[in-house]
Protein backbone atom coordinates (compact mmCIF):
# COMPACT_ATOMS: atom_id res chain seq x y z
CA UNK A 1 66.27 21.06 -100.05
CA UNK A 2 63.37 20.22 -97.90
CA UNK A 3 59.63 20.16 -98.14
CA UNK A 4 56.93 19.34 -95.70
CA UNK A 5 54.30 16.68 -95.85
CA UNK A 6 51.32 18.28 -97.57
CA UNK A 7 53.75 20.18 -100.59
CA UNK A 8 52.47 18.53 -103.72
CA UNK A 9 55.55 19.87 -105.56
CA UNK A 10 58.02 16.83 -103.17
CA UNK A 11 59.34 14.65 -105.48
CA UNK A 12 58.54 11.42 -105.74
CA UNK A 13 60.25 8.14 -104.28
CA UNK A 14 59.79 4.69 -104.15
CA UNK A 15 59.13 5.53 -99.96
CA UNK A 16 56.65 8.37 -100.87
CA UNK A 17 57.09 12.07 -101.14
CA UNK A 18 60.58 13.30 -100.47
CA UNK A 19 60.98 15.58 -97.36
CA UNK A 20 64.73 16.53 -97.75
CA UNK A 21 67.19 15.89 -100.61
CA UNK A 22 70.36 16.16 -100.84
CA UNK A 23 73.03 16.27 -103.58
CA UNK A 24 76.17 13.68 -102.95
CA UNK A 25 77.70 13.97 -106.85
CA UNK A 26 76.30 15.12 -109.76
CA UNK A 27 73.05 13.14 -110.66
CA UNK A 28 73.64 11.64 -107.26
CA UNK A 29 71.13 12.41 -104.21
CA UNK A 30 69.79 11.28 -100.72
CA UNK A 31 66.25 11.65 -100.58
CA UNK A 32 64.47 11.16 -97.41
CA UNK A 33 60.58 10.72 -96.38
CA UNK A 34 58.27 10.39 -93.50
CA UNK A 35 59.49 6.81 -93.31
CA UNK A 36 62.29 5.55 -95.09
CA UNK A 37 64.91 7.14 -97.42
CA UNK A 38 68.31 6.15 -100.07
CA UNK A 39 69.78 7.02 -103.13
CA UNK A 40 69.24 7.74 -106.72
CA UNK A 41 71.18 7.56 -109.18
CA UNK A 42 70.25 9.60 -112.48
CA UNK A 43 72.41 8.14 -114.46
CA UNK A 44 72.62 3.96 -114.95
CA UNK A 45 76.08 4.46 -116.41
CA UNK A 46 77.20 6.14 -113.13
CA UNK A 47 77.33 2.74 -111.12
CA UNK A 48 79.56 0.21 -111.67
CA UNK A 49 78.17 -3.61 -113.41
CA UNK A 50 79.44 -4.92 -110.27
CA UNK A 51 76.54 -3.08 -107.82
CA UNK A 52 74.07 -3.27 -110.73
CA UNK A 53 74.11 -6.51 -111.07
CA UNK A 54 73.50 -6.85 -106.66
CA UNK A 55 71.49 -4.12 -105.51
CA UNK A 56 69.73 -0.97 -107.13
CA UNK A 57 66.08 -0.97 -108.16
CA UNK A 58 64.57 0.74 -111.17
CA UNK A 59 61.16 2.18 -110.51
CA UNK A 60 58.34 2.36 -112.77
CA UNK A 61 57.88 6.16 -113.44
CA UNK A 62 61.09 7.69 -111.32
CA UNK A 63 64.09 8.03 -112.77
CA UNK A 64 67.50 5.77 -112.39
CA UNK A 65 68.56 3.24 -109.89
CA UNK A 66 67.27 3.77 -106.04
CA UNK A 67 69.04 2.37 -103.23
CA UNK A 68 67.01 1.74 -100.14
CA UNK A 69 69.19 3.40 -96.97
CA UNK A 70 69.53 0.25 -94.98
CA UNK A 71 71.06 -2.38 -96.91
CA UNK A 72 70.94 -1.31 -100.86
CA UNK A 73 73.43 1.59 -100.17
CA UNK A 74 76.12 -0.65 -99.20
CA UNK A 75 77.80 -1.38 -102.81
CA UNK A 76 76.94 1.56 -103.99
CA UNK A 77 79.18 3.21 -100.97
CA UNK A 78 81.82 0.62 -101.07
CA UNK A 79 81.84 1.23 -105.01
CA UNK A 80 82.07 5.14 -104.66
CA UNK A 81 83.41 6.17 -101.60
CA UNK A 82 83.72 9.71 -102.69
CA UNK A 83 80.17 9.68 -102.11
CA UNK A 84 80.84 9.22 -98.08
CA UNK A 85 80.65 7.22 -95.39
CA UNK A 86 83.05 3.96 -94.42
CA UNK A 87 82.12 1.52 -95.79
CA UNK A 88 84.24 -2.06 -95.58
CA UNK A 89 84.21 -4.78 -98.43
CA UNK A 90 83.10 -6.97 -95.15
CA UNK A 91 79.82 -4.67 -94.58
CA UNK A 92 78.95 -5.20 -98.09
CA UNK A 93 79.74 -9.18 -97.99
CA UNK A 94 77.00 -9.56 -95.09
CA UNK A 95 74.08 -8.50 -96.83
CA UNK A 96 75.50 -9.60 -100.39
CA UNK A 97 77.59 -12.55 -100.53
CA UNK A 98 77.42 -12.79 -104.33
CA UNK A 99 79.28 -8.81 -104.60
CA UNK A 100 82.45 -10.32 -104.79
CA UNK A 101 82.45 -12.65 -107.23
């Protein structure tokens, strides 16, 4: 799904009005905007304690967990692969040391 800048009817992200979204799993989606993107998740019950408990942010007013695109999306990834991309318990360990304890 995609909008463009001035459509009021974008939904809203913690990085500002959504330009494209896209569904990875049910209650599952990528959102992007004019400058940044990630993931939320509708659903806290849908990612593990484990990633909760390292990354994921709940916004005021948005619904679920959001995972910025750079660096939050890595134990949610390494969690649920089904979701895609590769990534390695080692990619995850870099940016959060405390994920495998």
């Amino acid at each position: 799904m995609y909008w463009n800048d001035n459509d009021r009817s974008a939904p809203k992200t913690p990085w500002g009005p959504a330009q494209s979204q896209k569904t990875l799993a049910p209650g599952i989606h990528f959102f992007s905007t004019a400058g940044h993107g990630g993931i939320q998740v509708e659903k806290l019950g849908d990612v593990p304690a484990k990633v909760r408990k390292v990354a994921g942010i709940r916004y005021q007013g948005l619904k679920g967990l959001w995972f910025e695109e750079d660096c939050a999306v890595l134990p949610l990834l390494h969690a649920l692969p089904h979701l895609g991309g590769t990534v390695t318990l080692s990619n995850v360990l870099d940016y959060y040391p405390e994920y495998k304890a």
